[in-house]
C-alpha atoms as a PDB file:
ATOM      1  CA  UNK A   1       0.000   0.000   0.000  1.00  0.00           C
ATOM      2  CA  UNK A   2       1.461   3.190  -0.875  1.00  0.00           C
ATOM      3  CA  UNK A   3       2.071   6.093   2.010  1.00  0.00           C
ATOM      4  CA  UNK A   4      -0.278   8.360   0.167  1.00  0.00           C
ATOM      5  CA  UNK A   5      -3.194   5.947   0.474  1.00  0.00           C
ATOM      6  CA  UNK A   6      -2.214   5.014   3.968  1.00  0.00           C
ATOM      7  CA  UNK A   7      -2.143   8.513   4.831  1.00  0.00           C
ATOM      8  CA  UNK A   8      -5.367   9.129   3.446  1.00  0.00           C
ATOM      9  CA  UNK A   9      -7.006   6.430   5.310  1.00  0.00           C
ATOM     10  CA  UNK A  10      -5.332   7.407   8.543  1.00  0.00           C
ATOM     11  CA  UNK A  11      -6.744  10.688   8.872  1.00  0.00           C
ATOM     12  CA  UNK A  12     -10.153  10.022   7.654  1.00  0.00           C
ATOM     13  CA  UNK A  13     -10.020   6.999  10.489  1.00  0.00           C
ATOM     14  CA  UNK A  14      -9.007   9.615  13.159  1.00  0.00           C
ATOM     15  CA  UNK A  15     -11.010  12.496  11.797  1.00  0.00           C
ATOM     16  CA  UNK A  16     -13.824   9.949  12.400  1.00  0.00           C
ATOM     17  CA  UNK A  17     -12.580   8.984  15.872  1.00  0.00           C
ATOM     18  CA  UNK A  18     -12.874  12.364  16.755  1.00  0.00           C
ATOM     19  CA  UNK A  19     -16.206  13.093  15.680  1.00  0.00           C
ATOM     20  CA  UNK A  20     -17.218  10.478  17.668  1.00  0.00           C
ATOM     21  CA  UNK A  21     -15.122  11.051  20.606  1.00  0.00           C
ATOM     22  CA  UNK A  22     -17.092  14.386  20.713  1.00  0.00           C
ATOM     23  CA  UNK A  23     -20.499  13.433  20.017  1.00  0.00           C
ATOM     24  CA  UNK A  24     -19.527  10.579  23.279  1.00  0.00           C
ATOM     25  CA  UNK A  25     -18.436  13.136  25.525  1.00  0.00           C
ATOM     26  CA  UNK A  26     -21.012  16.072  24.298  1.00  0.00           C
ATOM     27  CA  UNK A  27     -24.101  12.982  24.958  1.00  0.00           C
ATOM     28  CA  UNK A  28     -22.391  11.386  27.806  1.00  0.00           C
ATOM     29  CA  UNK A  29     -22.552   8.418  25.982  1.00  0.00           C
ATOM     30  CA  UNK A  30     -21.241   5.211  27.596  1.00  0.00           C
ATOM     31  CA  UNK A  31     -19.240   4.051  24.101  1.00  0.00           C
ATOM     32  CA  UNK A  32     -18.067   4.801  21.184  1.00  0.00           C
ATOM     33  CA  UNK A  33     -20.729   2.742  19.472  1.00  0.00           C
ATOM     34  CA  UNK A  34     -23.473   4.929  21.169  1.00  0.00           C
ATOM     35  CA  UNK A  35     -21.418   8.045  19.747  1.00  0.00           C
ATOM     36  CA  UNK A  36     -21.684   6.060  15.956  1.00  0.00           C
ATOM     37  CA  UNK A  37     -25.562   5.482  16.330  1.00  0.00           C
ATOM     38  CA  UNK A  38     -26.210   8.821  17.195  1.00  0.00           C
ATOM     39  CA  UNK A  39     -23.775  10.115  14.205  1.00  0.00           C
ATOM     40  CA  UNK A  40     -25.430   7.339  11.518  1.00  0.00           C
ATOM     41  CA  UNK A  41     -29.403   8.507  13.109  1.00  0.00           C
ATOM     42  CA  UNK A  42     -28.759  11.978  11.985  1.00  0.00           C
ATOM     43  CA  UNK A  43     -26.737  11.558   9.161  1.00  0.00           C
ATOM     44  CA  UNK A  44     -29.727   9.345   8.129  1.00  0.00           C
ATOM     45  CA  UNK A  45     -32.592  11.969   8.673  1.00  0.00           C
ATOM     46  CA  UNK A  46     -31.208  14.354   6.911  1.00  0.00           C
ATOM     47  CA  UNK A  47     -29.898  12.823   4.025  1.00  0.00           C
ATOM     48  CA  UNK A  48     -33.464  12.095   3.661  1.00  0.00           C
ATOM     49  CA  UNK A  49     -34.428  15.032   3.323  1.00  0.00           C
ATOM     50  CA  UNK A  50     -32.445  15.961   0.769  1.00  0.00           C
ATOM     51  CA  UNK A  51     -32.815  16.045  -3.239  1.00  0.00           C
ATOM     52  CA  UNK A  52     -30.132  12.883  -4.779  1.00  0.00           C
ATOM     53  CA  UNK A  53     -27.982  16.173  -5.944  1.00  0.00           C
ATOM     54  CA  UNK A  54     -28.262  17.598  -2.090  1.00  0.00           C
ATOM     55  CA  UNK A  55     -27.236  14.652  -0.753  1.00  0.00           C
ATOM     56  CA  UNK A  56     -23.872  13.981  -3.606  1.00  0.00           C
ATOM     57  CA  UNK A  57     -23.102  17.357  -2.982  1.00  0.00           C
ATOM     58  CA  UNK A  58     -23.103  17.143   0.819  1.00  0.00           C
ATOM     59  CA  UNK A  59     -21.409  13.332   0.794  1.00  0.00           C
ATOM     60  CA  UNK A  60     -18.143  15.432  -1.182  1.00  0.00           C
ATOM     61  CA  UNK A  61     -17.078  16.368   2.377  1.00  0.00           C
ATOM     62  CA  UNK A  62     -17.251  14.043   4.986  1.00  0.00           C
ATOM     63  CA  UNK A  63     -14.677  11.901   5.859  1.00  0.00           C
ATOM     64  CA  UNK A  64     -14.554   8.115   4.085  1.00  0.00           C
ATOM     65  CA  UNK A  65     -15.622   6.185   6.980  1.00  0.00           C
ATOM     66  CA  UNK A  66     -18.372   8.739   7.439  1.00  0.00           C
ATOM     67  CA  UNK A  67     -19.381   8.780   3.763  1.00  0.00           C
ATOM     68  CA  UNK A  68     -19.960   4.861   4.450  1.00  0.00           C
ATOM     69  CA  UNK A  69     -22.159   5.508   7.340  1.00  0.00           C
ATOM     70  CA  UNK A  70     -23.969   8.482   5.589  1.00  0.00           C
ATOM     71  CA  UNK A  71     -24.808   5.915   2.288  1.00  0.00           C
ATOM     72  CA  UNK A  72     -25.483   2.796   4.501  1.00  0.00           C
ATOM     73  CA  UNK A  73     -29.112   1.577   3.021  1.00  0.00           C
ATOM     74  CA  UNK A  74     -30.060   4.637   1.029  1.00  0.00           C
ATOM     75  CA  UNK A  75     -32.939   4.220  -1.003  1.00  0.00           C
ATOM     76  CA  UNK A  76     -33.229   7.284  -3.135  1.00  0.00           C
ATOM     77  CA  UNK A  77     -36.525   6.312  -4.256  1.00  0.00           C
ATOM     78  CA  UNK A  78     -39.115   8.511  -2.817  1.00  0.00           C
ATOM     79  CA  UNK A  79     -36.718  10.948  -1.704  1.00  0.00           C
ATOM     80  CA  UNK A  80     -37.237  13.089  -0.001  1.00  0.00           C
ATOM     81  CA  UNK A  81     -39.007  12.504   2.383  1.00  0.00           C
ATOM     82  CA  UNK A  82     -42.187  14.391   2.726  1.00  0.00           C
ATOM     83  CA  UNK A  83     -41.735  14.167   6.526  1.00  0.00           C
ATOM     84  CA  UNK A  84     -40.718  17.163   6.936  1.00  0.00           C
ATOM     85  CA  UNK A  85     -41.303  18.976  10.333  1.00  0.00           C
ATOM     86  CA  UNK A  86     -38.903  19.109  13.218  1.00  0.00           C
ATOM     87  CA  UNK A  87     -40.689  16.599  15.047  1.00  0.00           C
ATOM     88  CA  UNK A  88     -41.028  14.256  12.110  1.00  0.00           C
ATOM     89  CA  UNK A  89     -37.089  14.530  11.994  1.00  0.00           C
ATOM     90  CA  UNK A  90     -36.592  13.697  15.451  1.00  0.00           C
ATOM     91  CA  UNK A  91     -39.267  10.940  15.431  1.00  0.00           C
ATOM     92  CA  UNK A  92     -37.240   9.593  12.458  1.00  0.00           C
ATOM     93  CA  UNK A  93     -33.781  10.038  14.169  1.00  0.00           C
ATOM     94  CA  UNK A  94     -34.904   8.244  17.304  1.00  0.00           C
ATOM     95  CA  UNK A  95     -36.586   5.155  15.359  1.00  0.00           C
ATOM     96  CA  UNK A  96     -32.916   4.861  13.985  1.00  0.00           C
ATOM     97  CA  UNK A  97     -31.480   4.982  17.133  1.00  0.00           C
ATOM     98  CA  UNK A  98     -31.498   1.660  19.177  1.00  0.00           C
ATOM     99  CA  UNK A  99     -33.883   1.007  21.966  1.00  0.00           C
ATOM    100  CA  UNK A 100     -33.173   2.100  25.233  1.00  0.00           C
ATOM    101  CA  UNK A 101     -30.770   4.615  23.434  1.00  0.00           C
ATOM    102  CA  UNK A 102     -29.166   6.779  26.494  1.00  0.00           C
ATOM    103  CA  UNK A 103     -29.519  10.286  25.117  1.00  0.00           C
ATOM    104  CA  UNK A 104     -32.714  12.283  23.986  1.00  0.00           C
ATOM    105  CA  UNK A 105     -33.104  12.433  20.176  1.00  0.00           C
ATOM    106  CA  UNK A 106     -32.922  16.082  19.898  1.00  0.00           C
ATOM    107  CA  UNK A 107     -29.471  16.066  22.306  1.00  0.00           C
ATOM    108  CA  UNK A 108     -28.673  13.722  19.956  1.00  0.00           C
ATOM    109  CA  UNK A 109     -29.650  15.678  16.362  1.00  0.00           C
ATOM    110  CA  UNK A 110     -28.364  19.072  18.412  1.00  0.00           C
ATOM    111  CA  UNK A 111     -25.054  17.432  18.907  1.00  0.00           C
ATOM    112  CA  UNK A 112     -23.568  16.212  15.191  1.00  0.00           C
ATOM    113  CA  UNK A 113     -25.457  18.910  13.770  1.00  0.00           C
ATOM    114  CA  UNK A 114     -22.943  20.857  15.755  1.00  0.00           C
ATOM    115  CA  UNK A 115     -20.370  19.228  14.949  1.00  0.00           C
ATOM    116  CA  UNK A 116     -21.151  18.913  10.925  1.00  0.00           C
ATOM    117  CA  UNK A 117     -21.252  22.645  11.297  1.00  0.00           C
ATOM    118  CA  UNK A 118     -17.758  23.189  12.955  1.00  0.00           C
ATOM    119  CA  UNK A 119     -15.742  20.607  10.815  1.00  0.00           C
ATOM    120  CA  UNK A 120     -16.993  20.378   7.439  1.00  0.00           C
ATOM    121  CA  UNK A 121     -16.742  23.418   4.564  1.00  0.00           C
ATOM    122  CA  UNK A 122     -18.882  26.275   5.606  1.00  0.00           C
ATOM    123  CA  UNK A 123     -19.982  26.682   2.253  1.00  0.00           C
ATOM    124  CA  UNK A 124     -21.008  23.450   1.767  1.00  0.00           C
ATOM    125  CA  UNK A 125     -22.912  23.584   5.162  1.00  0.00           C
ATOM    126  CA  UNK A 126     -24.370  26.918   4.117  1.00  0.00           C
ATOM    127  CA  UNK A 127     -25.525  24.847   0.861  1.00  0.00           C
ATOM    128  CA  UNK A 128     -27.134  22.078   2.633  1.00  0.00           C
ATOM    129  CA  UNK A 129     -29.119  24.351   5.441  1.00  0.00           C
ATOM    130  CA  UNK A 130     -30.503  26.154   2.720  1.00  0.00           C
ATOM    131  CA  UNK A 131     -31.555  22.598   1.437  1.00  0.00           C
ATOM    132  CA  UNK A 132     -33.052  21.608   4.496  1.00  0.00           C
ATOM    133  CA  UNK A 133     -36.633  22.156   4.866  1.00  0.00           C
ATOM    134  CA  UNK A 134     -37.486  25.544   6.378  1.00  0.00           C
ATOM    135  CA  UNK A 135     -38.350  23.717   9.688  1.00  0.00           C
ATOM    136  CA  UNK A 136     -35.282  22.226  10.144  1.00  0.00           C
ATOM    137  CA  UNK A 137     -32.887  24.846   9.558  1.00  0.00           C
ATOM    138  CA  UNK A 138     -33.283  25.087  13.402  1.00  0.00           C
ATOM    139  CA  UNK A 139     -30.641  22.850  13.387  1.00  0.00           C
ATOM    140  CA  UNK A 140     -27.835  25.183  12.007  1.00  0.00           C
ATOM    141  CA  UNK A 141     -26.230  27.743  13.774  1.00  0.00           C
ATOM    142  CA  UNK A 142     -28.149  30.601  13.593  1.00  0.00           C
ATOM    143  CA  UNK A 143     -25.709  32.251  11.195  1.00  0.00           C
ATOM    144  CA  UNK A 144     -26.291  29.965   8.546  1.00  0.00           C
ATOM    145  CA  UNK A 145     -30.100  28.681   9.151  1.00  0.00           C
ATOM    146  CA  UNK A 146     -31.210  32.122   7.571  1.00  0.00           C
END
């Protein structure tokens, strides 16, 4: 294996390690596979509410292992969703989450949506709160949800 595909690998591995080393500690979250459920929930409600193009265009920027996570059992049939209230979100978040999942759904959605905002492209995160529904751009920073 070559160094530049090792090195590629390595930091999207610990780029993803610390997204979910944050989303753990932000949820006190008892493991790191908590901190992944959480991160795939979201991910998953909100890619499904996006357009195919929304969601290609959003994919471009996360980190490999996250770009698996965000893609895991996409249907984009149908899409999107017409669900598209805040509380349809969250519903659709928790259903993803396991049960007895130790952290509120909107701590939860609150949380990577905090952290998508603070580590990926701000223009790219401007782009896809603009492509959220207009009830759910409560979930970017008030800078961008505009």
């Amino acid at each position: 294996m070559s160094d530049a595909h090792s090195s590629w690998r390595d930091r999207g591995i610990g780029e993803t390690e610390e997204w979910l080393a944050g989303i753990q500690n932000h949820c006190r979250l008892g493991s790191e596979s908590h901190a992944f459920c959480a991160l795939r929930a979201v991910l998953h409600a909100l890619r499904d509410r996006m357009t195919v193009d929304q969601v290609a265009d959003f994919a471009s920027v996360l980190p490999m292992p996250v770009l698996a996570i965000y893609y895991e059992g996409w249907e984009p049939a149908g899409k999107p969703t017409t669900r598209q209230e805040i509380d349809a979100f969250l519903e659709d978040v928790e259903a993803d989450l396991p049960p007895g999942f130790p952290c509120r759904s909107d701590l939860a959605a609150q949380t990577v949506c905090a952290l998508l905002w603070r580590e990926v492209d701000p223009m790219r995160m401007n782009r896809a709160a603009q492509a959220l529904p207009v009830p759910l751009r409560c979930l970017a920073p008030s800078s961008m949800a505009r």
